[in-house]
C-alpha atoms as a PDB file:
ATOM      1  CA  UNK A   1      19.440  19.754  39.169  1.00  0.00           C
ATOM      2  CA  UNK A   2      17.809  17.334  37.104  1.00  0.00           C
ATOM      3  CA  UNK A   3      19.869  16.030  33.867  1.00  0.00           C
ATOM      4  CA  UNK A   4      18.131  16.669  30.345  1.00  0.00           C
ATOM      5  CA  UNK A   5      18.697  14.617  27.524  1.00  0.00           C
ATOM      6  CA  UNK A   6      19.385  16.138  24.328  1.00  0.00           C
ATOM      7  CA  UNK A   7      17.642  15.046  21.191  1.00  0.00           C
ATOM      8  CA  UNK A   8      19.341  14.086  18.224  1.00  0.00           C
ATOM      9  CA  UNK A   9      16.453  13.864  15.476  1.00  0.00           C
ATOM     10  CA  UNK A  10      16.199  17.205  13.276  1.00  0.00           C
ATOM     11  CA  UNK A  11      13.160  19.341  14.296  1.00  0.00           C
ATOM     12  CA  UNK A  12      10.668  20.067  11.845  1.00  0.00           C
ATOM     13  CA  UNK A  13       8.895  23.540  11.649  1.00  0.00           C
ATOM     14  CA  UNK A  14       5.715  23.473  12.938  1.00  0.00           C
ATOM     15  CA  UNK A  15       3.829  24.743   9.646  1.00  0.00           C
ATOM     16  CA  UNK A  16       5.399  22.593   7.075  1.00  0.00           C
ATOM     17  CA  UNK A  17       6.051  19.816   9.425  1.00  0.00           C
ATOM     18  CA  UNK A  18       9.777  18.943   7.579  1.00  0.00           C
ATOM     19  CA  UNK A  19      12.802  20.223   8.599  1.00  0.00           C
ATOM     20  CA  UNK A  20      14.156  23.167   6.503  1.00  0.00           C
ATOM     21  CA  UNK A  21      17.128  20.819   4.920  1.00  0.00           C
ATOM     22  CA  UNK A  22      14.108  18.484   3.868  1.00  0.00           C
ATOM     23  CA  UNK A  23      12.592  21.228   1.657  1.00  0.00           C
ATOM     24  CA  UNK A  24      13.982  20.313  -1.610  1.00  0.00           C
ATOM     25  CA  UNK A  25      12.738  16.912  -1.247  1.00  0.00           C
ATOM     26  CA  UNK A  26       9.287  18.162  -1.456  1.00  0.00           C
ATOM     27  CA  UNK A  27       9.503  20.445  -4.190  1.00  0.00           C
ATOM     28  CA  UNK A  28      11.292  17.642  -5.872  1.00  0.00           C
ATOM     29  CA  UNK A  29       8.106  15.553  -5.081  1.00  0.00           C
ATOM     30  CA  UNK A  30       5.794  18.333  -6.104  1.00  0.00           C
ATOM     31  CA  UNK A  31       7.754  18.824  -9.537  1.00  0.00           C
ATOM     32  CA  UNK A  32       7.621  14.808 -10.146  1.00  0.00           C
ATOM     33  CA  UNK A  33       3.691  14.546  -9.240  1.00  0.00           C
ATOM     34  CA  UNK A  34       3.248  18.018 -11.749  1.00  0.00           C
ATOM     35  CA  UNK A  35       4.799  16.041 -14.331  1.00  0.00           C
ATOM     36  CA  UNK A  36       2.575  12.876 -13.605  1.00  0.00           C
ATOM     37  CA  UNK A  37      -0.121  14.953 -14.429  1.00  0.00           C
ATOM     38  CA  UNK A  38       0.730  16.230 -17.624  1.00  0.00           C
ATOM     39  CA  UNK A  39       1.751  12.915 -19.043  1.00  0.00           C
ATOM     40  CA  UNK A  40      -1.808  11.563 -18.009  1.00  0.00           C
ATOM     41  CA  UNK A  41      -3.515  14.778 -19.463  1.00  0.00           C
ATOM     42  CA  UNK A  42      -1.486  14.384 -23.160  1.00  0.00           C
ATOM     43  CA  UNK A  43      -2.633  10.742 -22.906  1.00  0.00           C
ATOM     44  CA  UNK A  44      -6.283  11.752 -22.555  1.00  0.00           C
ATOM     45  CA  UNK A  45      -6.061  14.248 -24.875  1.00  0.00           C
ATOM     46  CA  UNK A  46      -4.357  11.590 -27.358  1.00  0.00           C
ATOM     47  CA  UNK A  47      -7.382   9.253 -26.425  1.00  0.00           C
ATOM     48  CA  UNK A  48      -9.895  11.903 -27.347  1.00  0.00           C
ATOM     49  CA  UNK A  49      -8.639  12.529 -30.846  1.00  0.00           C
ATOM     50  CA  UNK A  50      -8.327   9.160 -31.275  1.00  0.00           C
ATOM     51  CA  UNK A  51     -11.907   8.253 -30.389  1.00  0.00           C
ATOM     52  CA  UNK A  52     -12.877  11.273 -32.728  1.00  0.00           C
ATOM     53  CA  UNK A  53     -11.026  10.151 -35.690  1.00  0.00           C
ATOM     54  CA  UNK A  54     -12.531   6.962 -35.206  1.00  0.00           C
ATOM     55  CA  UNK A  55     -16.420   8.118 -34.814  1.00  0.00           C
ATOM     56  CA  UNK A  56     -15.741  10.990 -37.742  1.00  0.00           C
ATOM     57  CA  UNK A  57     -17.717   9.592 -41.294  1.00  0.00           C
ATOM     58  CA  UNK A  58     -17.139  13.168 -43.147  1.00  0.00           C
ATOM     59  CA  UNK A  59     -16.154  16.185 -42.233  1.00  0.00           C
ATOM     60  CA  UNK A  60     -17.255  19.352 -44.505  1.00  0.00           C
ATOM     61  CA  UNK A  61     -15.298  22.238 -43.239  1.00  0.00           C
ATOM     62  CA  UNK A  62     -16.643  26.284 -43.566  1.00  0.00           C
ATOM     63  CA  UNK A  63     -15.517  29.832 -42.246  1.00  0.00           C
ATOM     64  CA  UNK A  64     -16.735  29.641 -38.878  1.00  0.00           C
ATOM     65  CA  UNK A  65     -16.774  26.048 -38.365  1.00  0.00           C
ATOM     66  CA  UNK A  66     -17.490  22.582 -39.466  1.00  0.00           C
ATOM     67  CA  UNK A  67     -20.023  19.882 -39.940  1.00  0.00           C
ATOM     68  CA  UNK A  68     -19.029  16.552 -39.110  1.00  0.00           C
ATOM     69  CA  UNK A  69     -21.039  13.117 -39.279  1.00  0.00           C
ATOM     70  CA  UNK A  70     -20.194  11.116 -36.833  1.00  0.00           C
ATOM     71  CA  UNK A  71     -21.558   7.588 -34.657  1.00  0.00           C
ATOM     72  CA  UNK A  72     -22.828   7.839 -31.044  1.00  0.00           C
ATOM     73  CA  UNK A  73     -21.989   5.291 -28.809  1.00  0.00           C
ATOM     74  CA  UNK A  74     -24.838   4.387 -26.267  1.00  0.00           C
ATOM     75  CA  UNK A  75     -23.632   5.601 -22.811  1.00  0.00           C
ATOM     76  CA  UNK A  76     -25.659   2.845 -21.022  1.00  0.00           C
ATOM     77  CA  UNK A  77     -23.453   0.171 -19.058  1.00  0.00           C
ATOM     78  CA  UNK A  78     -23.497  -3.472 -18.034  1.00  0.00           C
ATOM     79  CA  UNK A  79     -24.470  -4.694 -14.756  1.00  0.00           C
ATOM     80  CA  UNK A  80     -20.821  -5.167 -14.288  1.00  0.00           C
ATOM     81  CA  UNK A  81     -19.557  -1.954 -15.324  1.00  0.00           C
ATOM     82  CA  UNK A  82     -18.505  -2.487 -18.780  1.00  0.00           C
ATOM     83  CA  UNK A  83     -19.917  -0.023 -21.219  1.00  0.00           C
ATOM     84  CA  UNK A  84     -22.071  -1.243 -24.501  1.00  0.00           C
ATOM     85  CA  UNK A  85     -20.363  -0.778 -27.675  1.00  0.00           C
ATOM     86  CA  UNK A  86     -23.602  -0.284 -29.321  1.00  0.00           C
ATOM     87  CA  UNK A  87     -23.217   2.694 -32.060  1.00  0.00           C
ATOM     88  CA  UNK A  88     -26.009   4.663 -33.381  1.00  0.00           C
ATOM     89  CA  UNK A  89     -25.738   6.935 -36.052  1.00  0.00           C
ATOM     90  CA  UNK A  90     -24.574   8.339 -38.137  1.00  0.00           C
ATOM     91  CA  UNK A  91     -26.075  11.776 -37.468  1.00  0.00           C
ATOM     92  CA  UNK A  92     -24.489  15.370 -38.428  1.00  0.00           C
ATOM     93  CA  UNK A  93     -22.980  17.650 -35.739  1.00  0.00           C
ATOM     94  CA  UNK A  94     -21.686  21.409 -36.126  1.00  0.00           C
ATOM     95  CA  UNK A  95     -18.614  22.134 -34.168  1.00  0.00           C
ATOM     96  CA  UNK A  96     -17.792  25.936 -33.881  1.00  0.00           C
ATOM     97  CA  UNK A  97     -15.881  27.613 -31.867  1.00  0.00           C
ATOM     98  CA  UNK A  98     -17.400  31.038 -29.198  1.00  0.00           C
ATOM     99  CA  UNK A  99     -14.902  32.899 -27.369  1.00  0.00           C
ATOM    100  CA  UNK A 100     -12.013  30.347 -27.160  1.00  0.00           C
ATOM    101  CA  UNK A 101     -14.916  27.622 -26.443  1.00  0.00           C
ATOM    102  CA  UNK A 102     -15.688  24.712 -28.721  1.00  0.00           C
ATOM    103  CA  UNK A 103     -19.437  24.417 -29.089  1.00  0.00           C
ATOM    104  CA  UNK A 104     -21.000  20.645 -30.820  1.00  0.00           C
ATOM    105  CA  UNK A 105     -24.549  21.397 -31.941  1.00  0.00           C
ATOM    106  CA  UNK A 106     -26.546  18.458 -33.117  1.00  0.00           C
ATOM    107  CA  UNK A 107     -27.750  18.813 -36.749  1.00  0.00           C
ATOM    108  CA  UNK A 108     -29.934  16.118 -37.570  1.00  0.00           C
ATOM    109  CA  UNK A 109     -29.563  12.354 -39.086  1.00  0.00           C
ATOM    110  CA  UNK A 110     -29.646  14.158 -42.897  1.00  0.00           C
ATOM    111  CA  UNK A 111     -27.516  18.107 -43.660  1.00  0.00           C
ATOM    112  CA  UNK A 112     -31.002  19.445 -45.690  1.00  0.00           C
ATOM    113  CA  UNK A 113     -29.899  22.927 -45.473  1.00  0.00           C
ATOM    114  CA  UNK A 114     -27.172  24.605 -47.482  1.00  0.00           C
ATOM    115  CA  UNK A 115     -23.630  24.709 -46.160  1.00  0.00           C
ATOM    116  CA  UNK A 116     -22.321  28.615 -45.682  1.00  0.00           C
END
């Protein structure tokens, strides 16, 4: 009878490819890449208002919304890769919100009409 050699490494399932005592490791790993991602999503979100605080002249605020004059920053890039900083501006914007969505509807370079 031929002699078989036993193996010592653990076997992993064939699904998850890990053994079953290597589980928590990976939820550990999933919970540690979930927070990754919120930290970089509350620093682009920190970003944002910043940049919007920054580009905001005047803001006159109504009931269902509110005008804001603000500078646009050319979108074109270098050869390179760097972005212009050229602003233009500043022109008026209405920011309202529609069913839990912020709208930003371009007003014009002068507010001629009256403000609700």
């Amino acid at each position: 009878m031929p002699q078989t050699t036993i193996d010592a490494r653990p076997r992993r399932h064939r699904l998850t490819k890990f053994a079953p005592h290597e589980t928590h490791l990976i939820e550990a790993r999933k919970e540690i890449n979930e927070m990754n991602r919120q930290k970089a999503r509350q620093a682009r979100i920190k970003q944002n208002q910043q940049s919007i605080s920054s580009a905001v002249q005047k803001e006159i605020k109504t009931k269902k919304g509110c005008y804001r004059q603000e500078y646009v920053i050319d979108g074109k890039k270098h050869v390179d890769g760097t972005p212009y900083t050229k602003k233009y501006g500043p022109y008026w914007f209405y920011y309202y919100y529609n069913g839990g969505t912020l709208h930003k509807k371009y007003v014009g370079k002068t507010l001629l009409h009256t403000i609700p």
